[in-house]
Protein backbone atom coordinates (compact mmCIF):
# COMPACT_ATOMS: atom_id res chain seq x y z
CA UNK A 1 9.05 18.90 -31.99
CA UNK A 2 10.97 16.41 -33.79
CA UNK A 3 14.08 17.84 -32.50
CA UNK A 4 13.72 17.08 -29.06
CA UNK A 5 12.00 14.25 -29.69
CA UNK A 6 15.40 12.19 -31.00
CA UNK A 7 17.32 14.66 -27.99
CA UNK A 8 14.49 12.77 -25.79
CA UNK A 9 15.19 9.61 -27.19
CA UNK A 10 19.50 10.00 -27.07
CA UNK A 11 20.76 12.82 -25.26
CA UNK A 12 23.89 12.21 -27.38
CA UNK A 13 22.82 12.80 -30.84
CA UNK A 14 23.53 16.27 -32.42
CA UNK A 15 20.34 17.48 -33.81
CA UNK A 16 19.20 20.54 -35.22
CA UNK A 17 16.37 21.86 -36.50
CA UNK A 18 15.10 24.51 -38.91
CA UNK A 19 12.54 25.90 -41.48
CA UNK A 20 12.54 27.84 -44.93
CA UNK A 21 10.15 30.47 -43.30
CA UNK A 22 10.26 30.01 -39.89
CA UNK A 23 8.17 31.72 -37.41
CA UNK A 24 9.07 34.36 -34.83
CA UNK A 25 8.97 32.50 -31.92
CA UNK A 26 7.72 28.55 -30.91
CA UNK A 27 3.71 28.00 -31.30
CA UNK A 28 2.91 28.56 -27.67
CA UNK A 29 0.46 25.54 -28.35
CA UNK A 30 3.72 23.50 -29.19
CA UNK A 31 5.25 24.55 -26.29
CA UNK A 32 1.86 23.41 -24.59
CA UNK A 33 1.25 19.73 -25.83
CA UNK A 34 5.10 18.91 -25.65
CA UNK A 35 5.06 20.12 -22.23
CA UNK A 36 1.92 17.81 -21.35
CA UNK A 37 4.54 14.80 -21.94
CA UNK A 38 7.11 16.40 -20.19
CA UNK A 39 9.27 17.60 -22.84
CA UNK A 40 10.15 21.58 -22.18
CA UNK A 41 10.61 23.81 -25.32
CA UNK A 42 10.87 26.79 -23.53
CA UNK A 43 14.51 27.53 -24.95
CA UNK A 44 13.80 26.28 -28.28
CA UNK A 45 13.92 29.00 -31.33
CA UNK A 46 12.82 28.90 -34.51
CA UNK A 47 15.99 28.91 -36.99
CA UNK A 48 16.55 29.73 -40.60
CA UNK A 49 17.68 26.16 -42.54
CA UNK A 50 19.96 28.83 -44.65
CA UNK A 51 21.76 29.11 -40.90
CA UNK A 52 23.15 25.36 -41.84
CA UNK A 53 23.41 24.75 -45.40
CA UNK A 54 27.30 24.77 -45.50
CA UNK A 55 27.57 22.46 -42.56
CA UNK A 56 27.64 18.41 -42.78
CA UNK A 57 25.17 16.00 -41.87
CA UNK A 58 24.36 12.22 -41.25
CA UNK A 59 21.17 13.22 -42.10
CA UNK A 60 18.63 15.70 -43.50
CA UNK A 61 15.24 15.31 -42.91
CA UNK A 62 12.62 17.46 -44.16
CA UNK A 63 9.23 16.81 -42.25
CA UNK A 64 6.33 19.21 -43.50
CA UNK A 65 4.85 18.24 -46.14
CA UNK A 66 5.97 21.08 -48.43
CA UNK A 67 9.11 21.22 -47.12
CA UNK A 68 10.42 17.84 -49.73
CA UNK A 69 9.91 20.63 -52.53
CA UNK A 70 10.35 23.47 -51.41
CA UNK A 71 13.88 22.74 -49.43
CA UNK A 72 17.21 24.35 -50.66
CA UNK A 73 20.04 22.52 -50.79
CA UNK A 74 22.76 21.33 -48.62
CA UNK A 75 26.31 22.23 -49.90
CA UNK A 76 28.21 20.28 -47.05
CA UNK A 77 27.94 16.52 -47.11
CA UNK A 78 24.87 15.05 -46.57
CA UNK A 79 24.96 10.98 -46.06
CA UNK A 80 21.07 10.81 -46.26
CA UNK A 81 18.01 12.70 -47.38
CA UNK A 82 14.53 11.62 -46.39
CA UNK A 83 11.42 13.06 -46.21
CA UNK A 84 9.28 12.27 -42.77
CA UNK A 85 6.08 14.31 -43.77
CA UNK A 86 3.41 16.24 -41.40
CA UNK A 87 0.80 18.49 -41.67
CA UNK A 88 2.06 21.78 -39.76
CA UNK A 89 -0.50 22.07 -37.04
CA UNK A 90 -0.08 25.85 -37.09
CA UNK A 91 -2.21 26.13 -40.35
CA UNK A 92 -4.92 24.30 -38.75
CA UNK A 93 -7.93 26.37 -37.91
CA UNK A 94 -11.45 25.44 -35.88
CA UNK A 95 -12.29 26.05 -32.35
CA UNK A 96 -9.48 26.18 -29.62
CA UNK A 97 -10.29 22.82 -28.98
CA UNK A 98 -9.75 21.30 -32.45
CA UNK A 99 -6.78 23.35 -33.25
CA UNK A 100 -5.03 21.70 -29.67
CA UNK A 101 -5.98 18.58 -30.89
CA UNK A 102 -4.68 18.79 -33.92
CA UNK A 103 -1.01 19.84 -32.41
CA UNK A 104 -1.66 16.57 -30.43
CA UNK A 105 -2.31 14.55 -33.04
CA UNK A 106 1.00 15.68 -34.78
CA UNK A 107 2.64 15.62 -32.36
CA UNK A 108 1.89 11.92 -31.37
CA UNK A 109 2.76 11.07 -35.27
CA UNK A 110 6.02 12.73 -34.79
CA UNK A 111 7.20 10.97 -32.05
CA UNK A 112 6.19 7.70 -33.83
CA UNK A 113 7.80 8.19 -37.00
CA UNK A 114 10.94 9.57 -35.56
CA UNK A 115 10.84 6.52 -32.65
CA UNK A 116 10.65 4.27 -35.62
CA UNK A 117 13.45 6.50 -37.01
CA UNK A 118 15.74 6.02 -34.15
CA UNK A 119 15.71 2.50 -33.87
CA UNK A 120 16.07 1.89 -37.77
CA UNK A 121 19.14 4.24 -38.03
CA UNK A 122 20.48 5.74 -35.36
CA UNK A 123 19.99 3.13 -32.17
CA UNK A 124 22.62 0.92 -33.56
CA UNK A 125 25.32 3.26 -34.50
């Protein structure tokens, strides 16, 4: 989500995004909250982070919340390295109703934090 979130916010900006385990295919509840605010993630894939470890970056960010520790590291050069932490919303359990929730509610912090994100360090470049 965070990905096309900052592709959302700057069409310009060269982002990527990937996991240490990632999942076969995008939550299909994902696919349904972003899609409720019209962002499509229809094409999006899960990728392996070892898929980029060799490239450069402006920036890392690692955003679950076990991610910070559990993250390998980047050989190419890496400007900055922070840590925007979320529960993942695909370990939630309950009813249908809580679990959708839930993906809202993360995805509603994401977009804050990575807003705020923007326009700290990216807006004025």
């Amino acid at each position: 989500m965070a990905e096309y979130f900052l592709r959302s916010f700057d069409s310009s900006l060269k982002v990527f995004s990937a996991g240490t385990f990632p999942s076969k295919n995008v939550h299909p509840i994902a696919i349904q909250v972003m899609s409720e605010i019209d962002i499509d993630l229809h094409d999006a894939r899960p990728k392996n982070v070892d898929e980029f470890l060799t490239q450069s970056f402006d920036f890392v960010i690692t955003v679950c919340d076990n991610a910070k520790e559990t993250c390998p590291c980047f050989f190419g050069n890496v400007t900055h390295r922070l840590h925007i932490g979320f529960e993942d919303p695909a370990e939630y359990t309950g009813t249908e109703v809580q679990i959708l929730n839930g993906f809202k509610k993360v995805r509603d912090e994401i977009r804050e934090n990575f807003f705020s994100f923007y326009q700290q360090h990216l807006k004025q470049q």
